[in-house]
C-alpha atoms as a PDB file:
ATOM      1  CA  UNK A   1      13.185   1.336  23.718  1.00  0.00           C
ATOM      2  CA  UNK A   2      15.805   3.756  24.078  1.00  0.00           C
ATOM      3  CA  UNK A   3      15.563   7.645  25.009  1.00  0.00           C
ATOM      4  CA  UNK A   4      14.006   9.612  21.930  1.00  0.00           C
ATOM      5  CA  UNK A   5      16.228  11.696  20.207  1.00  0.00           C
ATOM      6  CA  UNK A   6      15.710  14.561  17.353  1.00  0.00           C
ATOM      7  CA  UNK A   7      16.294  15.091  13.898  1.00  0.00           C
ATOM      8  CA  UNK A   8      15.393  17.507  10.856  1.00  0.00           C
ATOM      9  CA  UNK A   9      17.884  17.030   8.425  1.00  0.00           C
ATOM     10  CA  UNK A  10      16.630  15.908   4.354  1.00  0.00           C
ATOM     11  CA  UNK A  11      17.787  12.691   4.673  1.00  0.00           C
ATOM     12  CA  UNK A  12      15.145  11.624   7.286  1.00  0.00           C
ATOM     13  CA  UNK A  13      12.478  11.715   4.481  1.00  0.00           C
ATOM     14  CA  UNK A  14      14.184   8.681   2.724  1.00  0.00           C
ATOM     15  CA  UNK A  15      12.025   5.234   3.487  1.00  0.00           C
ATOM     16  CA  UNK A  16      13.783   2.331   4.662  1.00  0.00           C
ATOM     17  CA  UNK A  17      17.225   1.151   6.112  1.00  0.00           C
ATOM     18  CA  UNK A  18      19.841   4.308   5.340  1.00  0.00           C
ATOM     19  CA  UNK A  19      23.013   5.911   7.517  1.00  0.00           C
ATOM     20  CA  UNK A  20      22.908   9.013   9.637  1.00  0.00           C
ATOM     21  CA  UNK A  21      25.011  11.327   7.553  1.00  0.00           C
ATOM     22  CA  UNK A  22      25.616  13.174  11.178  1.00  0.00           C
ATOM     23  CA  UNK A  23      25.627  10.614  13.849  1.00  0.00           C
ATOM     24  CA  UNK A  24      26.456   7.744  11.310  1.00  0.00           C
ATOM     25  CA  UNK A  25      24.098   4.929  12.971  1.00  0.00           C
ATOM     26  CA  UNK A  26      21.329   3.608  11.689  1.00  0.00           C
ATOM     27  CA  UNK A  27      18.414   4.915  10.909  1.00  0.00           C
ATOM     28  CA  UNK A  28      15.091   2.850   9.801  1.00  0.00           C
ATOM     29  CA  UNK A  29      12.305   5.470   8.521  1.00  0.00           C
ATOM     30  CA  UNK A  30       8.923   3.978   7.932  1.00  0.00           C
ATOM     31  CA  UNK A  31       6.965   5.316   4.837  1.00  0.00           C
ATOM     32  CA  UNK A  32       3.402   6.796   5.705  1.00  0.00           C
ATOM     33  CA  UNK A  33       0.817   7.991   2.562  1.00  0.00           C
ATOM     34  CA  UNK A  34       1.732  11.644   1.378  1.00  0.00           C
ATOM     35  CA  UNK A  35       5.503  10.906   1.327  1.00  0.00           C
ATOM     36  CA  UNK A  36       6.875  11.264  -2.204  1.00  0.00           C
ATOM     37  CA  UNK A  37       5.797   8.236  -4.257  1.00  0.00           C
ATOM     38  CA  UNK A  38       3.358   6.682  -1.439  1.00  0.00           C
ATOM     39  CA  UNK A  39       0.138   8.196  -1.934  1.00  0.00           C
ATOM     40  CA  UNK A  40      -1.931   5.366  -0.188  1.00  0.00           C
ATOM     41  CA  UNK A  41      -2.125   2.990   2.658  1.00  0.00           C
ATOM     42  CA  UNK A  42      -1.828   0.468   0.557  1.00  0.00           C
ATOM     43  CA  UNK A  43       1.303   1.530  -1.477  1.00  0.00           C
ATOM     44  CA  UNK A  44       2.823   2.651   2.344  1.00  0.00           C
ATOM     45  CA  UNK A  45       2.256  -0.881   3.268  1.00  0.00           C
ATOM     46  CA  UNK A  46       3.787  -2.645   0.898  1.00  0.00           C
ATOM     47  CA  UNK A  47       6.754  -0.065   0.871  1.00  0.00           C
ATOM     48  CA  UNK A  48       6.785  -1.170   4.513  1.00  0.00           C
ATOM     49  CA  UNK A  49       7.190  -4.905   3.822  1.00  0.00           C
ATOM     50  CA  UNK A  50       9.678  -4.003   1.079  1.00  0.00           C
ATOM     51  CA  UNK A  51      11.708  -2.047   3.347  1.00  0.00           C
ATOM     52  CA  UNK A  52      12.239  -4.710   6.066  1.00  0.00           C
ATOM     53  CA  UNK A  53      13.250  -7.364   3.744  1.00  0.00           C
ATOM     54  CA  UNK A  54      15.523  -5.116   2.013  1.00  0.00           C
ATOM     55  CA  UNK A  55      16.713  -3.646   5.916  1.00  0.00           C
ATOM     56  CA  UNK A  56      17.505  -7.930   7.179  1.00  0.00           C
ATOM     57  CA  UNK A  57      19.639  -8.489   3.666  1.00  0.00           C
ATOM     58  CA  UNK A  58      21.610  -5.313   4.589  1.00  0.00           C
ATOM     59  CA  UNK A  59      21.645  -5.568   9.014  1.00  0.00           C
ATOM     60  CA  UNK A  60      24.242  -8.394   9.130  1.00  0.00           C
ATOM     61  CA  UNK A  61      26.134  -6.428   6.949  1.00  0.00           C
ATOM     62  CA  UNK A  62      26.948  -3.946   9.440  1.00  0.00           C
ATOM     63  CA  UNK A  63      29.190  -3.639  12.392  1.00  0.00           C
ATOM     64  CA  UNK A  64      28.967  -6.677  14.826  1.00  0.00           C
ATOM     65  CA  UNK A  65      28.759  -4.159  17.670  1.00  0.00           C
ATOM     66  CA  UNK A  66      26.015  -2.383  16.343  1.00  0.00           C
ATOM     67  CA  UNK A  67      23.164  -2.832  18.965  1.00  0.00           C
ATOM     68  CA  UNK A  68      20.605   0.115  18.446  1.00  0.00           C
ATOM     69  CA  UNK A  69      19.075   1.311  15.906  1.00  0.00           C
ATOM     70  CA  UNK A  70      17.151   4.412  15.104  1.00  0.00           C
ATOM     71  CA  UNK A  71      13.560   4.103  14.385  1.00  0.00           C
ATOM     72  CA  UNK A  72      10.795   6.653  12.715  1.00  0.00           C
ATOM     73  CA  UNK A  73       7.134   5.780  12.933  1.00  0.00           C
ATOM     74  CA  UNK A  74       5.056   6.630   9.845  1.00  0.00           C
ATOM     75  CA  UNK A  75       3.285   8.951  11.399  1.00  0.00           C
ATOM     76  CA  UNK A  76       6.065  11.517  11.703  1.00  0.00           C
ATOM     77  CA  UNK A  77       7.678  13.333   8.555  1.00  0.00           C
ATOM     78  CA  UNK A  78      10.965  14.118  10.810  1.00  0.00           C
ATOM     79  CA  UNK A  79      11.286  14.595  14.247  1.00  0.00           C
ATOM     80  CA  UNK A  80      10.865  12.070  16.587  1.00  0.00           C
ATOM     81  CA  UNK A  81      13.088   8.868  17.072  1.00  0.00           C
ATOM     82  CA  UNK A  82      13.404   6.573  19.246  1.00  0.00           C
ATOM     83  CA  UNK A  83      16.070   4.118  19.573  1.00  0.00           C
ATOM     84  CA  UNK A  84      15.219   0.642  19.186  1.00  0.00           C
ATOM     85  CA  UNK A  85      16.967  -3.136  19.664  1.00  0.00           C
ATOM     86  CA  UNK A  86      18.142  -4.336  16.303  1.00  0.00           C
ATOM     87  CA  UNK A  87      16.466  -7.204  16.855  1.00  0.00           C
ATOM     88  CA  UNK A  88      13.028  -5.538  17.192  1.00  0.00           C
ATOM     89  CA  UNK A  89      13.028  -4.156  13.819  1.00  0.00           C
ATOM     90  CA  UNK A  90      10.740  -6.493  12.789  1.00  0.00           C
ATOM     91  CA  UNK A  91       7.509  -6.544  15.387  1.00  0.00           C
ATOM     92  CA  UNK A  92       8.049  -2.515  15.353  1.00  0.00           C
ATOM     93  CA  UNK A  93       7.605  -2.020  11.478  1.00  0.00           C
ATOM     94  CA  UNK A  94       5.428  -4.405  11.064  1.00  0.00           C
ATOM     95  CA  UNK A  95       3.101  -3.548  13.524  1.00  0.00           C
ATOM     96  CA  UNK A  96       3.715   0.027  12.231  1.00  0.00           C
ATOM     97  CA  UNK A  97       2.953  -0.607   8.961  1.00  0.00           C
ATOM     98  CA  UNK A  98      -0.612  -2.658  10.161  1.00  0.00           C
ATOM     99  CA  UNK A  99      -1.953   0.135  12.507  1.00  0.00           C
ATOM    100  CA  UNK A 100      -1.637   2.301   9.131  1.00  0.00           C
ATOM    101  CA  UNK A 101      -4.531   0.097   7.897  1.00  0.00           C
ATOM    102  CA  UNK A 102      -6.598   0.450  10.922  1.00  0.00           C
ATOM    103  CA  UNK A 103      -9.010  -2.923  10.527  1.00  0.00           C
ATOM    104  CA  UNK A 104      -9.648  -3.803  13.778  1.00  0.00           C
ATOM    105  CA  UNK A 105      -7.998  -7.487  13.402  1.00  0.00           C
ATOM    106  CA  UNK A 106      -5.281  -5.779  12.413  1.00  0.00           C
ATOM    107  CA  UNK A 107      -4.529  -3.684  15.287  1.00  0.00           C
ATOM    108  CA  UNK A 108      -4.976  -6.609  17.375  1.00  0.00           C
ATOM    109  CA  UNK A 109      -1.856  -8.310  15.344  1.00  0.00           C
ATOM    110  CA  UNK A 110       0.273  -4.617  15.887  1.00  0.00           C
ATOM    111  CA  UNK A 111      -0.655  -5.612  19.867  1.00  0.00           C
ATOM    112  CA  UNK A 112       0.995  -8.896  19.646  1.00  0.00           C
ATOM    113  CA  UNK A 113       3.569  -7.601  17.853  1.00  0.00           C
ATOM    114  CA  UNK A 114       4.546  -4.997  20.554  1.00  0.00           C
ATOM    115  CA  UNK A 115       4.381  -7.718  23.391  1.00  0.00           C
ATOM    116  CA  UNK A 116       6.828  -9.613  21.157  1.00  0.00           C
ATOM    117  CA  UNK A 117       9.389  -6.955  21.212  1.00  0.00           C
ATOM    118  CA  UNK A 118       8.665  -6.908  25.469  1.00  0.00           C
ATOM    119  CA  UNK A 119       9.636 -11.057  25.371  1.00  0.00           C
ATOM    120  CA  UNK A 120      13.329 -11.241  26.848  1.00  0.00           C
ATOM    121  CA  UNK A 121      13.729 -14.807  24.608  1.00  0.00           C
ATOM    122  CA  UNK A 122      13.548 -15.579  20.677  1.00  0.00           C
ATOM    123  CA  UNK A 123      11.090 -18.639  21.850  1.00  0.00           C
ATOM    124  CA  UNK A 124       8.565 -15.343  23.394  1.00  0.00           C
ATOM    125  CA  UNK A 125       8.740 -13.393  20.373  1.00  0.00           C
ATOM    126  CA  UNK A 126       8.200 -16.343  17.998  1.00  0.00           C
ATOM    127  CA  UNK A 127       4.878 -17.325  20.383  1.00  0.00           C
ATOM    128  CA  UNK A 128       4.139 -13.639  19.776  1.00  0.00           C
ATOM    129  CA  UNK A 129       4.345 -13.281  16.754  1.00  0.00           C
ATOM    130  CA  UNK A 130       2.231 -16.913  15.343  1.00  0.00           C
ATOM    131  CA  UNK A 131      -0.464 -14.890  17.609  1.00  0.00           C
ATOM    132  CA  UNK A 132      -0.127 -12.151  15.463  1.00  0.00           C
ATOM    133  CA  UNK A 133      -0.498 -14.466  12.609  1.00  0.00           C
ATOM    134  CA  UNK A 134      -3.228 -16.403  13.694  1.00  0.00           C
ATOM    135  CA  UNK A 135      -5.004 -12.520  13.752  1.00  0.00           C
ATOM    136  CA  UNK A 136      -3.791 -11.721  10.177  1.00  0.00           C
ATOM    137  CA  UNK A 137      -5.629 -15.063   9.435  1.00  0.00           C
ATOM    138  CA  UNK A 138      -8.375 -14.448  10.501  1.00  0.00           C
ATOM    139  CA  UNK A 139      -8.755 -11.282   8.888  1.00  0.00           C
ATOM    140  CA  UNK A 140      -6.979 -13.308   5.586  1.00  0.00           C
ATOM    141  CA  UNK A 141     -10.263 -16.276   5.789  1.00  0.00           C
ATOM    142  CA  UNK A 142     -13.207 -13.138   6.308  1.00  0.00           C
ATOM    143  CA  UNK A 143     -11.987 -11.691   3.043  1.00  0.00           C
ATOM    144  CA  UNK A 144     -11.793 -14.653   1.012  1.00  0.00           C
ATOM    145  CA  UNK A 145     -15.032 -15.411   2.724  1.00  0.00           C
ATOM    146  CA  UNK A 146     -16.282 -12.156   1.348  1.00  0.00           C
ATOM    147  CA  UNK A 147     -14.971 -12.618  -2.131  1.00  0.00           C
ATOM    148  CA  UNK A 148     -16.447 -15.787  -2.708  1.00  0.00           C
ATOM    149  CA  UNK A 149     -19.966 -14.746  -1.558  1.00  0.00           C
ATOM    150  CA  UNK A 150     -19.642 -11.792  -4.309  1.00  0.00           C
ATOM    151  CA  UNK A 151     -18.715 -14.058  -6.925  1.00  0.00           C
ATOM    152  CA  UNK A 152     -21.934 -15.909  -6.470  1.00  0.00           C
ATOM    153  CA  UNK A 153     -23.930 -12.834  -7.010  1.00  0.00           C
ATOM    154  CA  UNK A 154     -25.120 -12.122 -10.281  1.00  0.00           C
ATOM    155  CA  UNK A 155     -24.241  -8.047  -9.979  1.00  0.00           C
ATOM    156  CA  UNK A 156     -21.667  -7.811  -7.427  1.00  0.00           C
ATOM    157  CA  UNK A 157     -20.198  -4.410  -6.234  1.00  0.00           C
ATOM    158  CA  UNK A 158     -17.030  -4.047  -8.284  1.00  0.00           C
ATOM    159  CA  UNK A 159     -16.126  -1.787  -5.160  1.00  0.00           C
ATOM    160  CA  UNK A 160     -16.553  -4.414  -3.064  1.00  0.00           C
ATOM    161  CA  UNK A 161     -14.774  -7.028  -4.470  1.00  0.00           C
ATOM    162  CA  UNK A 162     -11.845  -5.099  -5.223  1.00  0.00           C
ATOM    163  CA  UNK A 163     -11.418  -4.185  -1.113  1.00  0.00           C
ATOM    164  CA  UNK A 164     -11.785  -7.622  -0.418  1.00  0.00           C
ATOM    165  CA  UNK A 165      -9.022  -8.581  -2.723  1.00  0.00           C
ATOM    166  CA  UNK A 166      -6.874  -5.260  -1.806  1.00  0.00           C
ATOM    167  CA  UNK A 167      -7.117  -6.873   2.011  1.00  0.00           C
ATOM    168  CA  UNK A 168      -6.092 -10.231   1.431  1.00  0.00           C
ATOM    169  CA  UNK A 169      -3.279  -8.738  -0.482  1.00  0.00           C
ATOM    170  CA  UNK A 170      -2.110  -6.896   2.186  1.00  0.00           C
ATOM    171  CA  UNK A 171      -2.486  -9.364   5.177  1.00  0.00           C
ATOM    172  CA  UNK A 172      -0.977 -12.283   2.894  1.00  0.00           C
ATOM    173  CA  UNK A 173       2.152 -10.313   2.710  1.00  0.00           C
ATOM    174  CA  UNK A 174       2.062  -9.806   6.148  1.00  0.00           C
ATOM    175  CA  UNK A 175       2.086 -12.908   6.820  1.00  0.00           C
ATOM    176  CA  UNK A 176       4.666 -14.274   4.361  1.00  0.00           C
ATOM    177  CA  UNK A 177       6.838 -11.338   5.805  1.00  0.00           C
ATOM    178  CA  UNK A 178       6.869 -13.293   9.175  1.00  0.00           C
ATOM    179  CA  UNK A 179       6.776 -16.192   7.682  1.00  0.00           C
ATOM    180  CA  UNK A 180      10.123 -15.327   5.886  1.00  0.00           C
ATOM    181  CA  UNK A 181      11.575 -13.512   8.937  1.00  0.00           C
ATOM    182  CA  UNK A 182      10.964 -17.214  10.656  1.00  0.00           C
ATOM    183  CA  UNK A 183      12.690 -18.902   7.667  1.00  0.00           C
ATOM    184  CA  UNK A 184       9.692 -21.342   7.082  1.00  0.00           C
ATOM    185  CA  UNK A 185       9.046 -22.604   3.513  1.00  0.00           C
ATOM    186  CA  UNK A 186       5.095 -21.217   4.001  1.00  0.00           C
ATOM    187  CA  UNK A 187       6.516 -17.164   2.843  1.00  0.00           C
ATOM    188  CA  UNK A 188       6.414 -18.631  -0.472  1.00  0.00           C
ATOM    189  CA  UNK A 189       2.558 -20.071  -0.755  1.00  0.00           C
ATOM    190  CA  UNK A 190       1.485 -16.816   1.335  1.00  0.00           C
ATOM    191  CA  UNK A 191       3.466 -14.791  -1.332  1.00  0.00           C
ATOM    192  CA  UNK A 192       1.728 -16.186  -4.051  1.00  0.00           C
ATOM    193  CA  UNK A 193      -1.750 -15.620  -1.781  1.00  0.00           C
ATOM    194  CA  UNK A 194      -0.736 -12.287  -2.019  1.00  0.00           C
ATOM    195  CA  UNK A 195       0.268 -11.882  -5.788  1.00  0.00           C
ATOM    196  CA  UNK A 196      -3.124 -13.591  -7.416  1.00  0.00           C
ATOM    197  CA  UNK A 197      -5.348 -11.334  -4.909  1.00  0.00           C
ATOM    198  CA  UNK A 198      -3.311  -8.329  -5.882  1.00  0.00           C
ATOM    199  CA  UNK A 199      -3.980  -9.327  -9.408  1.00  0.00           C
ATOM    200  CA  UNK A 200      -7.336  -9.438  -9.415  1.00  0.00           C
ATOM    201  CA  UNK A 201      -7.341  -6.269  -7.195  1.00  0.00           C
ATOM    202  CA  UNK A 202      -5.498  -4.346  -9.784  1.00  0.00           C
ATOM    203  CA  UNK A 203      -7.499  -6.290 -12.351  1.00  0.00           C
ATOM    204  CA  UNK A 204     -11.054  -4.602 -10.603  1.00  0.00           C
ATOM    205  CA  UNK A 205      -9.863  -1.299  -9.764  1.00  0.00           C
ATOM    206  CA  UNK A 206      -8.087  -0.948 -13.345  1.00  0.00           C
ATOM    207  CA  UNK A 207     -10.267  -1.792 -16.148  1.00  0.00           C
ATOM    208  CA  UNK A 208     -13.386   0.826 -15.851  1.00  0.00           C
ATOM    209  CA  UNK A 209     -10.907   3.599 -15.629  1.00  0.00           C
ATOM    210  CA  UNK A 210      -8.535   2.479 -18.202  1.00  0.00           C
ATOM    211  CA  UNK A 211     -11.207   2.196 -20.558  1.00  0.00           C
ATOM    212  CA  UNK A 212     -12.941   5.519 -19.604  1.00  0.00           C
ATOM    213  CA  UNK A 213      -9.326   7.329 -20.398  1.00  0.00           C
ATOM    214  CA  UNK A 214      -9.914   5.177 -23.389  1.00  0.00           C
ATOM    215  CA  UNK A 215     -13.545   6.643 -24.303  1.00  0.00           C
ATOM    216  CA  UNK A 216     -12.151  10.154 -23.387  1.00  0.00           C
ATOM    217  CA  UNK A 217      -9.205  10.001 -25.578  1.00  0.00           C
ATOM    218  CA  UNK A 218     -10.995   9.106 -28.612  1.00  0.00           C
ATOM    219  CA  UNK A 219     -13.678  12.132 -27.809  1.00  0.00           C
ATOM    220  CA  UNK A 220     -11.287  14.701 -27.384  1.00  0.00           C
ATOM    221  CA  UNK A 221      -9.776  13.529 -30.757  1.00  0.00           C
ATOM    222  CA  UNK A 222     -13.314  13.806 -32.394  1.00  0.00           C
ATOM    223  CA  UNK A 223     -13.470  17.217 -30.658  1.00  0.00           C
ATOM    224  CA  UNK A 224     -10.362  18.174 -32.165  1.00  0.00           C
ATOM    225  CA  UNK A 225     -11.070  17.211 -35.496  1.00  0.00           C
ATOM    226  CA  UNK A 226     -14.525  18.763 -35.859  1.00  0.00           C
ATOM    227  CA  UNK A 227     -15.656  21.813 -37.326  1.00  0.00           C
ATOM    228  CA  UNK A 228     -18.881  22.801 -35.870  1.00  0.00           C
ATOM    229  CA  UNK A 229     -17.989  25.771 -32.785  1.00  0.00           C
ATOM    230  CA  UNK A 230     -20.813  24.046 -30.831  1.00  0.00           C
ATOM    231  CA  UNK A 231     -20.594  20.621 -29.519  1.00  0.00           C
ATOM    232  CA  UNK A 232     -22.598  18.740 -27.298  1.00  0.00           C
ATOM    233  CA  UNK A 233     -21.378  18.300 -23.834  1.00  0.00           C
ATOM    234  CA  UNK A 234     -19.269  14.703 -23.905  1.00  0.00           C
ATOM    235  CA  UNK A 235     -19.864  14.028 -19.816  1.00  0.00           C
ATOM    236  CA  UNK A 236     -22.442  16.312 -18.545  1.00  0.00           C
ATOM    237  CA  UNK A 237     -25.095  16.109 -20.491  1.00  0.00           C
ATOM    238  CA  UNK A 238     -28.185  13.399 -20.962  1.00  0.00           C
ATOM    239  CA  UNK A 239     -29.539  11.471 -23.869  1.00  0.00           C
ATOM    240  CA  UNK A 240     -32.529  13.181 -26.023  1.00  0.00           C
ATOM    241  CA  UNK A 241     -35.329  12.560 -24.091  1.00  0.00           C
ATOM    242  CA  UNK A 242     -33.714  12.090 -21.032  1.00  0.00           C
ATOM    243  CA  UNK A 243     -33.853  13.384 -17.624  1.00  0.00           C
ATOM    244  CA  UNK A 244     -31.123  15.542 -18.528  1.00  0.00           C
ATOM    245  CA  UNK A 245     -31.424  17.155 -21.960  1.00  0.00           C
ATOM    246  CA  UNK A 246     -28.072  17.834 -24.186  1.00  0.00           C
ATOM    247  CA  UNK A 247     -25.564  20.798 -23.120  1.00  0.00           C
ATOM    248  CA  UNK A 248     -24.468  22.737 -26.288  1.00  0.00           C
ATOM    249  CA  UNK A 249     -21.164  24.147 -25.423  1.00  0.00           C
ATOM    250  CA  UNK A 250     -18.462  25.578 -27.536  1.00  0.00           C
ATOM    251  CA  UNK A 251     -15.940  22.990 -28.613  1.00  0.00           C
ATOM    252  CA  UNK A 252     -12.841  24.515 -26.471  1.00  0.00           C
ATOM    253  CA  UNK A 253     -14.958  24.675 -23.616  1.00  0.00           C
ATOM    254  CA  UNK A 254     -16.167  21.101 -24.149  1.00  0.00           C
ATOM    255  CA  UNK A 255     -12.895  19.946 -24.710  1.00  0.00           C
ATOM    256  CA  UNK A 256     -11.066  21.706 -21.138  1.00  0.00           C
ATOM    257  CA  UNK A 257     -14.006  20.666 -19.553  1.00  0.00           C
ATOM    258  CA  UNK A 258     -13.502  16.714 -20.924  1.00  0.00           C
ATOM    259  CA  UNK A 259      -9.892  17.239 -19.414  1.00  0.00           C
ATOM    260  CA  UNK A 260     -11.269  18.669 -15.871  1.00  0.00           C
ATOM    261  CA  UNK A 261     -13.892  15.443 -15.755  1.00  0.00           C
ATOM    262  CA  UNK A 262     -11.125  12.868 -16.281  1.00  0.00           C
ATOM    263  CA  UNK A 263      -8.356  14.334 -13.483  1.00  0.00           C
ATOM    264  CA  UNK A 264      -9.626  11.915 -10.362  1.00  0.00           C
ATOM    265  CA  UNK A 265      -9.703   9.272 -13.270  1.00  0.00           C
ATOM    266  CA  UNK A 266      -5.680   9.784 -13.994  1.00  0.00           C
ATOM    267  CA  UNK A 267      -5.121  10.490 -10.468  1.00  0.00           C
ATOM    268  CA  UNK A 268      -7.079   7.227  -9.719  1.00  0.00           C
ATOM    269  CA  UNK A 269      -4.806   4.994 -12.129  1.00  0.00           C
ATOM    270  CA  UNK A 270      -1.690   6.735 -10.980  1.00  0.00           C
ATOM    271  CA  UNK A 271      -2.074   5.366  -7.595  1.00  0.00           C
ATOM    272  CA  UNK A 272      -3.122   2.025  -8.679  1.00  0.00           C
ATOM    273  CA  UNK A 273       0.143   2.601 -10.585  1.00  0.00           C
ATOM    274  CA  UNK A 274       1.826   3.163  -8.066  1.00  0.00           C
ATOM    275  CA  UNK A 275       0.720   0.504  -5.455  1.00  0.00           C
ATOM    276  CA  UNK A 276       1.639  -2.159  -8.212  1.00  0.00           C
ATOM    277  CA  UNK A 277       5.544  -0.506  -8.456  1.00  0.00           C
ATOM    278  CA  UNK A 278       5.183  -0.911  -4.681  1.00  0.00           C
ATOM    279  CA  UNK A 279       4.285  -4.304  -4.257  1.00  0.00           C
ATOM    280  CA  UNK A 280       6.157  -5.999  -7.282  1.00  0.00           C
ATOM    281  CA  UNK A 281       9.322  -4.282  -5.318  1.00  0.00           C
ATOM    282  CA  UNK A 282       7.787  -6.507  -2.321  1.00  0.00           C
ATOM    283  CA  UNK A 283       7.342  -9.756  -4.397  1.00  0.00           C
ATOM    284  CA  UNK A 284      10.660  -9.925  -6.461  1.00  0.00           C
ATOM    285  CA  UNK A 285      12.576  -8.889  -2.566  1.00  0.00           C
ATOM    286  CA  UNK A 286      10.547 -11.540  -0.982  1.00  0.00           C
ATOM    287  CA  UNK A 287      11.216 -14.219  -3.364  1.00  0.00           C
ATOM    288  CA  UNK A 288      14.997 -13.955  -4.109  1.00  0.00           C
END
């Protein structure tokens, strides 16, 4: 890598491949969670993968010449740079994107990816990076491992499950990114790894809260509608005869405090929202 250099200016905040409006190179920003419209580690991931399929349909496109390009980890906002190889893009956002996860498999796959980007020859970095795969693999056969144990228990975690299936998600696109990057026929089975994990995924972590925002919808409606200025409490109170006896609250207050109960619920599905935008972006890029 190159000296660093520094920058500040709006544009920086933009994920992805874009032009320098002031030094008019390259610039390749990684997304991190907390930039507009990536909330998670998961959505910043797949954002990631998007990006560097959409960044090698647009490289060749530039000039011949061009031999550096400007790189910005996800862990800075703006600021930092460094100049990288334009053939390193690759092992450096990728491995970028995996130490975001933090598994410990994972990081050992960023590791190989680095030591690709030392290799002098295209045969190094390839042997570099099927180590890297053969890490994401592993991690890829513990989770389906995982899953498959839960399925044969008769009350498994939701919770559970749905991490397993987030993880093989994420490491099956990882894989069919380098897969692709290689040119090998396999980016397609590891991209449909990916898509019937993330379905069931979005499948685990989606229904209770959908249907909750169902079940709260309907009560404020019957809150609205009544006529009686006391109501009893719709989510914090018990059963008769219950360890928690009935709350008797006024109807307004019932009804804000119905609203206050169901924010992490909406905030819940709007990531989930938002980490499915993110990672059909991924699967339409990756299989065009």
């Amino acid at each position: 890598m190159a000296n660093s250099n520094d920058f500040s200016n709006p544009e920086s905040h933009l994920i992805g491949l874009h032009q320098d409006q002031i030094s008019g190179g390259l610039r390749f920003v990684m997304p991190r969670p907390g930039q507009k419209g990536v909330d998670t580690a998961t959505s910043a991931a797949f954002a990631s993968f998007y990006s560097i399929l959409d960044a090698k349909d647009k490289l060749p496109k530039a000039s011949a010449s061009l031999k550096y390009i400007s790189f910005v980890a996800s862990k800075h906002v703006a600021g930092a740079a460094v100049d990288i190889f334009v053939g390193q893009l690759l092992d450096t956002a990728l491995a970028d994107a995996l130490r975001t996860l933090g598994d410990v498999s994972l990081r050992a796959a960023s590791v190989e990816l680095d030591d690709a980007n030392n290799e002098p020859t295209e045969k190094g970095k390839e042997r570099h990076r099927m180590l890297a795969q053969g890490h994401l693999g592993v991690v890829y056969q513990a989770a389906e491992s995982e899953i498959s144990a839960l399925e044969k228990k008769m009350l498994p975690r939701i919770d559970r499950k749905a991490e397993s299936h987030r993880k093989a998600t994420l490491v099956a696109a990882a894989i069919a990114l380098i897969n692709n990057d290689a040119g090998m026929q396999a980016a397609a089975k590891w991209a449909e790894k990916a898509r019937t994990h993330f379905e069931r995924y979005d499948e685990l972590k989606d229904g209770n809260d959908r249907a909750l925002l169902v079940w709260a919808s309907r009560k404020e409606s019957k809150l609205q509608s009544g006529w009686s200025p006391f109501v009893i409490h719709p989510t914090r109170s018990g059963g008769p005869g219950g360890p928690c006896a009935p709350i008797w609250v006024l109807r307004k207050t019932a009804i804000r405090q119905l609203n206050e109960d169901m924010r992490p619920v909406r905030a819940r599905v709007a990531r989930l929202n938002e980490e499915r935008s993110q990672f059909e972006a991924f699967y339409r890029a990756l299989r065009l």
